[in-house]
Each structure stands twice: as C-alpha cells, then as structure tokens.
PDB file of N, CA and C in Angstrom:
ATOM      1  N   UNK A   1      35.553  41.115  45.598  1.00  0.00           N
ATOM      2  CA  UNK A   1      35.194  41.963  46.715  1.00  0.00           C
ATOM      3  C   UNK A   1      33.843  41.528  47.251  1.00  0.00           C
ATOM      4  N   UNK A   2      33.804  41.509  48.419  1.00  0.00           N
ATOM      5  CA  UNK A   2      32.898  41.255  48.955  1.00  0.00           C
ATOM      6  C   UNK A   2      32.201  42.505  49.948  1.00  0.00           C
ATOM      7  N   UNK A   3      30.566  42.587  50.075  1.00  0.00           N
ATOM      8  CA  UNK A   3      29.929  43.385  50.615  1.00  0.00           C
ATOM      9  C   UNK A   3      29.645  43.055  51.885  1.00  0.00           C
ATOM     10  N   UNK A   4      29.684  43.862  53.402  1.00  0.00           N
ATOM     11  CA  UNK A   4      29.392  43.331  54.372  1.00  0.00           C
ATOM     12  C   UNK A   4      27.790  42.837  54.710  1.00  0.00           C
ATOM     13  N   UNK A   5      27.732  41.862  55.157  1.00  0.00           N
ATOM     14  CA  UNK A   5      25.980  41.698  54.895  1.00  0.00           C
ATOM     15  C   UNK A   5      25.739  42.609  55.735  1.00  0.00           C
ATOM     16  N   UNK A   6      25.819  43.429  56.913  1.00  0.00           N
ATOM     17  CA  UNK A   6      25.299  44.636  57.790  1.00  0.00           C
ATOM     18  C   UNK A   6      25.223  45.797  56.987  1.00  0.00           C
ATOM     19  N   UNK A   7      25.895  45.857  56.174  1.00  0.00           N
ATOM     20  CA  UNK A   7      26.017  47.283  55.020  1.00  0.00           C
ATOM     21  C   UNK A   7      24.101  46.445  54.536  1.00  0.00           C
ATOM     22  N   UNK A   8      24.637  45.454  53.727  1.00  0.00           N
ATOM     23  CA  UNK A   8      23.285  45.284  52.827  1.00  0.00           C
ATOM     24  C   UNK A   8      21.751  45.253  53.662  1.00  0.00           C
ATOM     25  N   UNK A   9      21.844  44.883  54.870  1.00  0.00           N
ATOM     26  CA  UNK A   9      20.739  45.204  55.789  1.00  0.00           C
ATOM     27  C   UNK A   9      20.333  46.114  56.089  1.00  0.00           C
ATOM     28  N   UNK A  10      21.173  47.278  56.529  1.00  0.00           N
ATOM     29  CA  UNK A  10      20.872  48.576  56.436  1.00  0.00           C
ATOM     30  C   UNK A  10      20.346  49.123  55.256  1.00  0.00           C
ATOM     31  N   UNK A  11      20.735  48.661  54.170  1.00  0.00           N
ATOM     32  CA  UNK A  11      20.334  49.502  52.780  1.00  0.00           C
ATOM     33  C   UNK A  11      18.634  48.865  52.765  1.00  0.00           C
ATOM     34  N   UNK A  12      18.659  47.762  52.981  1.00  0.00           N
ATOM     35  CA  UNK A  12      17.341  46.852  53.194  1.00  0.00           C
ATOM     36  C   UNK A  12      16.298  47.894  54.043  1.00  0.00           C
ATOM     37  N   UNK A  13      16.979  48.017  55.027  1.00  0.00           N
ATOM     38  CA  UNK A  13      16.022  48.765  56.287  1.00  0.00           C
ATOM     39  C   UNK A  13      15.479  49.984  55.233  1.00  0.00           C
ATOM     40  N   UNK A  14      16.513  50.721  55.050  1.00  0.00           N
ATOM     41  CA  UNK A  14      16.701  52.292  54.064  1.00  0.00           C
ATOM     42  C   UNK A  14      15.464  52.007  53.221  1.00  0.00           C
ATOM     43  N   UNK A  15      15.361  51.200  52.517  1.00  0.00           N
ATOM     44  CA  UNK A  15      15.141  51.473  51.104  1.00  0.00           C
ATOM     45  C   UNK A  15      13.264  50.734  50.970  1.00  0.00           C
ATOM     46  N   UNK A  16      13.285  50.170  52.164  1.00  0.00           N
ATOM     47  CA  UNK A  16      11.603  49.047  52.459  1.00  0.00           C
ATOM     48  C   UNK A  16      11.003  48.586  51.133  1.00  0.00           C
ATOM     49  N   UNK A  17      11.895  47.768  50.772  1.00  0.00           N
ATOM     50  CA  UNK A  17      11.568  46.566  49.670  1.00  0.00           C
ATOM     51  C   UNK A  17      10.366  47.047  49.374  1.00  0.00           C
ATOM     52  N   UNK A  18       9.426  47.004  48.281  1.00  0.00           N
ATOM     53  CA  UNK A  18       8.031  46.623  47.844  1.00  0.00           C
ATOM     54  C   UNK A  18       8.278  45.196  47.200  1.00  0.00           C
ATOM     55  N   UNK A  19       6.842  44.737  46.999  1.00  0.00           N
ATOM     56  CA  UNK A  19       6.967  43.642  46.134  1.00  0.00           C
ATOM     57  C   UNK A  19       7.024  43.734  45.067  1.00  0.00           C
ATOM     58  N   UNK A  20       8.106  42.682  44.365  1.00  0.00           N
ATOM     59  CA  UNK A  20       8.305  42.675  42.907  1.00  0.00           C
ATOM     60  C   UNK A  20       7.021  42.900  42.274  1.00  0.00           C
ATOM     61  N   UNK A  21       7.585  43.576  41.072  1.00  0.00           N
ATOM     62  CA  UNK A  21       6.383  44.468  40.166  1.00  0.00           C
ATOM     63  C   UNK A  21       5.996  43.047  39.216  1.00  0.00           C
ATOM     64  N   UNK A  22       7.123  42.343  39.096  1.00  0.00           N
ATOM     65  CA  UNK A  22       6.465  41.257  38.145  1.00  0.00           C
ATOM     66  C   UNK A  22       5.372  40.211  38.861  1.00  0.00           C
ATOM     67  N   UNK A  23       5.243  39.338  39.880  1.00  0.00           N
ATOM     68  CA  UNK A  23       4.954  38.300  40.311  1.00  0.00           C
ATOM     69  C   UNK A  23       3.688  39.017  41.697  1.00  0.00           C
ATOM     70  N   UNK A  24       4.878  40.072  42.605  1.00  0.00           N
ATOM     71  CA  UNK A  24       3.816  40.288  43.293  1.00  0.00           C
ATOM     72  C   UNK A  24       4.364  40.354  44.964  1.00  0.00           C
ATOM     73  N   UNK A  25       4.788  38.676  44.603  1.00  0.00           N
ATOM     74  CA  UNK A  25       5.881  38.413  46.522  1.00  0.00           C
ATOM     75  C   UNK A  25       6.933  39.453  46.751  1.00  0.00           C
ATOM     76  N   UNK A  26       7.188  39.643  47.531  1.00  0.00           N
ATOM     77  CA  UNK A  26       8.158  40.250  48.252  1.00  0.00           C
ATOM     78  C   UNK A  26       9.226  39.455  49.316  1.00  0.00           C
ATOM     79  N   UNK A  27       9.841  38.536  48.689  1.00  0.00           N
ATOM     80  CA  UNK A  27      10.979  37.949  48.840  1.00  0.00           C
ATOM     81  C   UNK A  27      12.502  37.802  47.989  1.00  0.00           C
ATOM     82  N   UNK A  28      12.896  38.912  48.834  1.00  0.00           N
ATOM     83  CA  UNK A  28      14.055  39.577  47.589  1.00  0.00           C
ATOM     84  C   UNK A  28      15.407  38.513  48.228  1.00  0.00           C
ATOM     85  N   UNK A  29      16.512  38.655  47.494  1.00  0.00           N
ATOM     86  CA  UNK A  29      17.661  38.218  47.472  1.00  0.00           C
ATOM     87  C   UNK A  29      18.756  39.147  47.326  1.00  0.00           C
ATOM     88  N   UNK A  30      19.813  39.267  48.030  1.00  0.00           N
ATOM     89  CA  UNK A  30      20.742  40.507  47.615  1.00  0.00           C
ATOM     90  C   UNK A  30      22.063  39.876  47.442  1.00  0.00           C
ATOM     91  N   UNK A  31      22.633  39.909  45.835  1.00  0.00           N
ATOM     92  CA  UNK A  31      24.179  39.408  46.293  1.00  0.00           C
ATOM     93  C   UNK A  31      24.709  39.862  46.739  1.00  0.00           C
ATOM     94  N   UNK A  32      25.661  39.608  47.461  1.00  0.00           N
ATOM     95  CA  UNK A  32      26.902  40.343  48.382  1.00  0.00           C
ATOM     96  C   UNK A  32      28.237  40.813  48.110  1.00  0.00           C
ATOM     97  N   UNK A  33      28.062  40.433  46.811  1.00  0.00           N
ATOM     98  CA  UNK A  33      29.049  40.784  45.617  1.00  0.00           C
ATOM     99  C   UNK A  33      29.117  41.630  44.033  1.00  0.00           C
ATOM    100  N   UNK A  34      29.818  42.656  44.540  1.00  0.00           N
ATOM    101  CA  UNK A  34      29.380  43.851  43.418  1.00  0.00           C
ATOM    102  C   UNK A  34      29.754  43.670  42.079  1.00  0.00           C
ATOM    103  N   UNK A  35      28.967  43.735  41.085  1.00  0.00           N
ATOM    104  CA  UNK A  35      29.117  43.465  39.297  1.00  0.00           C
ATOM    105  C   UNK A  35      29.285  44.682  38.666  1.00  0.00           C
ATOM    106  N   UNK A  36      30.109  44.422  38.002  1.00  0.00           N
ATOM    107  CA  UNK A  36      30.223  45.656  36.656  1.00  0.00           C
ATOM    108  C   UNK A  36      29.722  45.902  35.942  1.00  0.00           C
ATOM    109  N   UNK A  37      28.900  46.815  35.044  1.00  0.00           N
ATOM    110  CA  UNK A  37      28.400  47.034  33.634  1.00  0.00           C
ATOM    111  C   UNK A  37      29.035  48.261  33.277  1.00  0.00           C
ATOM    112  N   UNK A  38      29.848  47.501  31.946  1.00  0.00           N
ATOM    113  CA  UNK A  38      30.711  48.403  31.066  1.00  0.00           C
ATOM    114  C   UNK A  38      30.249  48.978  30.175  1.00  0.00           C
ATOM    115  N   UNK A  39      29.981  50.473  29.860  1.00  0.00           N
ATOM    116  CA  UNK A  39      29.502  51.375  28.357  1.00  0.00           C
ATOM    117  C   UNK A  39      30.592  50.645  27.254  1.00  0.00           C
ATOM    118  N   UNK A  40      29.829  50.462  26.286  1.00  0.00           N
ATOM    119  CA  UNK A  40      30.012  49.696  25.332  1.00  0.00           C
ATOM    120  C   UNK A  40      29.988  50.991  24.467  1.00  0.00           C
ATOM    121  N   UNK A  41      31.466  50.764  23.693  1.00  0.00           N
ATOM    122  CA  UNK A  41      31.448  51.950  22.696  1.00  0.00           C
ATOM    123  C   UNK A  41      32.533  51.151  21.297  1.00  0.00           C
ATOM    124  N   UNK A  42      31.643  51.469  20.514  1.00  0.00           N
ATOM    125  CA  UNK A  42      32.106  50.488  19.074  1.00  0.00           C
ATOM    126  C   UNK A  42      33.034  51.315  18.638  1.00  0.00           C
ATOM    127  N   UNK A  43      33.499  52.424  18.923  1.00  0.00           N
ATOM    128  CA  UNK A  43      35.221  53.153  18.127  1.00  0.00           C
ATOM    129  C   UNK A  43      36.333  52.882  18.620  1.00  0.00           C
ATOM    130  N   UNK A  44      36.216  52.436  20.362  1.00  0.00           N
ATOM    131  CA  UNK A  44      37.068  51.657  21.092  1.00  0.00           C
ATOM    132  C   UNK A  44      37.140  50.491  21.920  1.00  0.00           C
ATOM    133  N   UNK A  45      37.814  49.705  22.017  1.00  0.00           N
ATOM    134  CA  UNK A  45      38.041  48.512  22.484  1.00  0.00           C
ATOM    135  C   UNK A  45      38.254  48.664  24.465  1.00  0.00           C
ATOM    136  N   UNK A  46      38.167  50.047  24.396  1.00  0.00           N
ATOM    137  CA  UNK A  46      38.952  50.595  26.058  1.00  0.00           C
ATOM    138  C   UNK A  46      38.065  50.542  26.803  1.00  0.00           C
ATOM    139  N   UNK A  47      37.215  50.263  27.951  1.00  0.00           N
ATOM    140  CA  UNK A  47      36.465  50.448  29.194  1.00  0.00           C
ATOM    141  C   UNK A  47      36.591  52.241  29.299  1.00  0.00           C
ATOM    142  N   UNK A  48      35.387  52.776  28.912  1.00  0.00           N
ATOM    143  CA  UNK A  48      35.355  54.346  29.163  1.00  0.00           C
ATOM    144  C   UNK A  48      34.655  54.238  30.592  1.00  0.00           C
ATOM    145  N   UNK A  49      33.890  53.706  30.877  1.00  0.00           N
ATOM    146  CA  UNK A  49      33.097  53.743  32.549  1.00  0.00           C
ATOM    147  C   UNK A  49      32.830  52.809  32.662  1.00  0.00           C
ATOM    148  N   UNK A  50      32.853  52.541  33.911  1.00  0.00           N
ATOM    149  CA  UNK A  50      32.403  51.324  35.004  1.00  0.00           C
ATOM    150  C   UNK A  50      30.936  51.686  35.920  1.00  0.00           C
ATOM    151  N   UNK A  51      29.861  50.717  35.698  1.00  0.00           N
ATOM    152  CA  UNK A  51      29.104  51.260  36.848  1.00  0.00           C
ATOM    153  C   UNK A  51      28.902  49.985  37.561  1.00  0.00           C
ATOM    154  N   UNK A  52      29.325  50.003  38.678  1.00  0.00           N
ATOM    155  CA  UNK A  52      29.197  49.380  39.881  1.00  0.00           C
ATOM    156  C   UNK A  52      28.064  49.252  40.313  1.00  0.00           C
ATOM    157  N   UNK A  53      27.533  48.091  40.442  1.00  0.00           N
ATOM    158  CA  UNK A  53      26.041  47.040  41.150  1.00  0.00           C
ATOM    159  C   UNK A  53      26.042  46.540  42.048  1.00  0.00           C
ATOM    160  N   UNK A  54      25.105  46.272  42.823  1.00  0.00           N
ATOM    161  CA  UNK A  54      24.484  45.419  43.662  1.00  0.00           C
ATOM    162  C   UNK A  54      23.380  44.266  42.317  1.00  0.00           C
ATOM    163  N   UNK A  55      22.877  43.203  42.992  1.00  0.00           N
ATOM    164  CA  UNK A  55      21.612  42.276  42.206  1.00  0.00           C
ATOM    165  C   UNK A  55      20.839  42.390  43.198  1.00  0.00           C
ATOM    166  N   UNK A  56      19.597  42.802  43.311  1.00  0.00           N
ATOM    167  CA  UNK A  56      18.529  42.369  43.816  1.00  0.00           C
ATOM    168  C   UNK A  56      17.828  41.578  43.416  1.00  0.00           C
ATOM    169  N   UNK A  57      17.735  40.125  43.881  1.00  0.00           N
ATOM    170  CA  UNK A  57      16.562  39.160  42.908  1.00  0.00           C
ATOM    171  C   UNK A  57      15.515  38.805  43.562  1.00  0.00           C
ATOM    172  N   UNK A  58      13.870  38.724  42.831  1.00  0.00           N
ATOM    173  CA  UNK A  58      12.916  38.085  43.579  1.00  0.00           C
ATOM    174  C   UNK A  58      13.417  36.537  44.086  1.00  0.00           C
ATOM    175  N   UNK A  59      13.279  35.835  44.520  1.00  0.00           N
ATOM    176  CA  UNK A  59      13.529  34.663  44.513  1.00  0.00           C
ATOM    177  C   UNK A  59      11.899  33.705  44.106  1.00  0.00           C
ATOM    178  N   UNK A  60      10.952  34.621  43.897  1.00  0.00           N
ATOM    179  CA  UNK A  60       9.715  33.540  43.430  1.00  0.00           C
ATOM    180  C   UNK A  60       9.723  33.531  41.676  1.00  0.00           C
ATOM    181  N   UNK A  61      10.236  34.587  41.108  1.00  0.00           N
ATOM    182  CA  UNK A  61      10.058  34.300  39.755  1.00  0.00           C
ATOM    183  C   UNK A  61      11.294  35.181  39.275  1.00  0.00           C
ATOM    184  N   UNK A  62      12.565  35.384  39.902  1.00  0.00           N
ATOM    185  CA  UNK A  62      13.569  35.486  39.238  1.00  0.00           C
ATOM    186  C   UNK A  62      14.011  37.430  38.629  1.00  0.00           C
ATOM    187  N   UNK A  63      12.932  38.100  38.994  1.00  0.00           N
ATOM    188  CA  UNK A  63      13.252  39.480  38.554  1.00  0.00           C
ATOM    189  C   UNK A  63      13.737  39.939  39.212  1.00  0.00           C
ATOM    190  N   UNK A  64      15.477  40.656  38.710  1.00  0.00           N
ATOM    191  CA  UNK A  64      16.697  41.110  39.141  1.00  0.00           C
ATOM    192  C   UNK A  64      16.689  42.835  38.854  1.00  0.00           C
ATOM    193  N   UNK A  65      16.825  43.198  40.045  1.00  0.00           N
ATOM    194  CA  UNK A  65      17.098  44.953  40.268  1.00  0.00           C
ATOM    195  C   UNK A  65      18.347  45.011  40.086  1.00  0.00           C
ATOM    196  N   UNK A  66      18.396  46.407  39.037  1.00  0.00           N
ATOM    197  CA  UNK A  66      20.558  46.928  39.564  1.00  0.00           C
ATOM    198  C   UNK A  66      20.422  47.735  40.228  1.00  0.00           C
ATOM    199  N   UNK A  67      20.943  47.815  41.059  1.00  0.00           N
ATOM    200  CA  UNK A  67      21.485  48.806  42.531  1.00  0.00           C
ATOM    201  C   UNK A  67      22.831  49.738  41.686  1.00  0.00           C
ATOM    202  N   UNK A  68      22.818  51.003  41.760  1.00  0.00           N
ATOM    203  CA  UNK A  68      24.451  51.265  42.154  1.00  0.00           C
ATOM    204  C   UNK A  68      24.993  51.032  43.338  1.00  0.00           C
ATOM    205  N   UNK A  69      26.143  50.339  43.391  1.00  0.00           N
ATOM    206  CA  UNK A  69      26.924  50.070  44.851  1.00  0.00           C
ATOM    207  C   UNK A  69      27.111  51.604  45.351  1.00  0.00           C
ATOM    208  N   UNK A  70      27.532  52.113  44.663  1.00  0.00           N
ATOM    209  CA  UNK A  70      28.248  53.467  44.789  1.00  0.00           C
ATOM    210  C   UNK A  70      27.172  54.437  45.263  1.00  0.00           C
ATOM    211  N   UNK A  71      25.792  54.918  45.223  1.00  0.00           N
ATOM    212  CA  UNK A  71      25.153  55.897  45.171  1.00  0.00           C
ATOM    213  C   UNK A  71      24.352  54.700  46.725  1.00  0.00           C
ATOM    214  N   UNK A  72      24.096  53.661  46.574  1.00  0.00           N
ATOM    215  CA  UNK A  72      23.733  53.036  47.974  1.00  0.00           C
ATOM    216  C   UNK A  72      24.828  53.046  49.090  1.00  0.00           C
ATOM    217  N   UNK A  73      25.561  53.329  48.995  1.00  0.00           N
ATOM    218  CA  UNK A  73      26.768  53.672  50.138  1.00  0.00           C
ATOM    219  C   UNK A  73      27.218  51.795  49.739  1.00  0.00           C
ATOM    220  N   UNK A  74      27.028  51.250  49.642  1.00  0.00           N
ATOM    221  CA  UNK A  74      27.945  49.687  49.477  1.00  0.00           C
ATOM    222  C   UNK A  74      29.318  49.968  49.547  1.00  0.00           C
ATOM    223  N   UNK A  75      29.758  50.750  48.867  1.00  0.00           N
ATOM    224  CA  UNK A  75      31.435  50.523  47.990  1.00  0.00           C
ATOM    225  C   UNK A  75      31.647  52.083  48.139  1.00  0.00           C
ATOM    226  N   UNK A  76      32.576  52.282  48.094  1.00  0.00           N
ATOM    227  CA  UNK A  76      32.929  53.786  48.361  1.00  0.00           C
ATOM    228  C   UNK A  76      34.152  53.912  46.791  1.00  0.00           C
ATOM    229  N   UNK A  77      33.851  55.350  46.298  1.00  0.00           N
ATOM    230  CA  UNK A  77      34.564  54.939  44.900  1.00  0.00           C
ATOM    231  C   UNK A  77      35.744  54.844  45.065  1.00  0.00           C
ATOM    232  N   UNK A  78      36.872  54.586  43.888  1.00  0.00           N
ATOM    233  CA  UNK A  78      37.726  54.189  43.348  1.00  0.00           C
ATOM    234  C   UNK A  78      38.976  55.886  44.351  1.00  0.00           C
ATOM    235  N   UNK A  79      40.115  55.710  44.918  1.00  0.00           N
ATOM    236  CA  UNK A  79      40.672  56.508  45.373  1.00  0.00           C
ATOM    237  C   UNK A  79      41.100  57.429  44.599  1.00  0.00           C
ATOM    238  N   UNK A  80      41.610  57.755  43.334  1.00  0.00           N
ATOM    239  CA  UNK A  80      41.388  58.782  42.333  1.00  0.00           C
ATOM    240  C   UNK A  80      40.219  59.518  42.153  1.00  0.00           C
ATOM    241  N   UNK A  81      39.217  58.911  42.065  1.00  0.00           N
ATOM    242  CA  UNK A  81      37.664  59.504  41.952  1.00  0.00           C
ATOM    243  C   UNK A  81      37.415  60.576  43.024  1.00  0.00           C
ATOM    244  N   UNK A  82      37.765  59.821  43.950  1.00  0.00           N
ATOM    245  CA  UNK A  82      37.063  60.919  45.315  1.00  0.00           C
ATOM    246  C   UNK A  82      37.792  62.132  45.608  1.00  0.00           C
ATOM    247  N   UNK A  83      36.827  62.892  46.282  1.00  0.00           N
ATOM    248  CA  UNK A  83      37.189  64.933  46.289  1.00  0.00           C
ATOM    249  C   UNK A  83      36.962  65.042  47.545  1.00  0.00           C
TER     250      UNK A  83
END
C-alpha cells in the first residue's frame, strides 16, 4: 500500500517538523509506505494487534520517528474496525 504524497504533505504542513532532537537539522524524510509493528506475546504464536506506521527519518544522521498511520489520518482503519 501506498500513501498519497498530498496526504503526507498535509500531515507535514499539520504537524511543523522541529529539528531532530539528535543532530539538530531539520531535514526529515517520510516513507510513503505504511509498516507494521506487531505486540509480541510469548503464550501465542497469533498477531493480537497491529499498529500501523508512517517512518519519519532525519536524513543528516539517520533518526527515525513512528507515526501512527491511523491517528495521522494516512490510512483509514481496517473495515471491521470502524463505527
């Protein structure tokens, strides 16, 4: 799946970058493609939740933000989910 880059510009506009806390610059990177991080639970082998990302990366020294796709408007949830 892919993110529209006009979605991610807007969130850009929204959100007015600061500069990375590590380095300092403020030259971010946004993939355009949303990642998963799965809760890890050692009694089962099953995916209990999904949380849906964006990457924000500096591009001068590499420090990566997680975004929720979902709570930034990116991705709209899963059609069961929604009320």
């Amino acid at each position: 799946m892919q993110i529209k880059r006009e979605k991610i510009e807007q969130y850009l506009k929204k959100i007015q970058a600061k500069p990375c806390a590590l380095c300092g610059h403020n030259d971010w990177t946004v993939m355009d493609r949303p990642f998963s991080l799965i809760e890890y639970d050692e009694s089962i082998y099953e995916v209990s939740y999904q949380y849906v990302t964006i990457t924000i990366c500096c591009k001068n020294c590499g420090n990566t933000l997680l975004i929720s796709a979902r709570v930034a408007g990116l991705i709209e949830p899963p059609k069961e989910v929604q009320k």
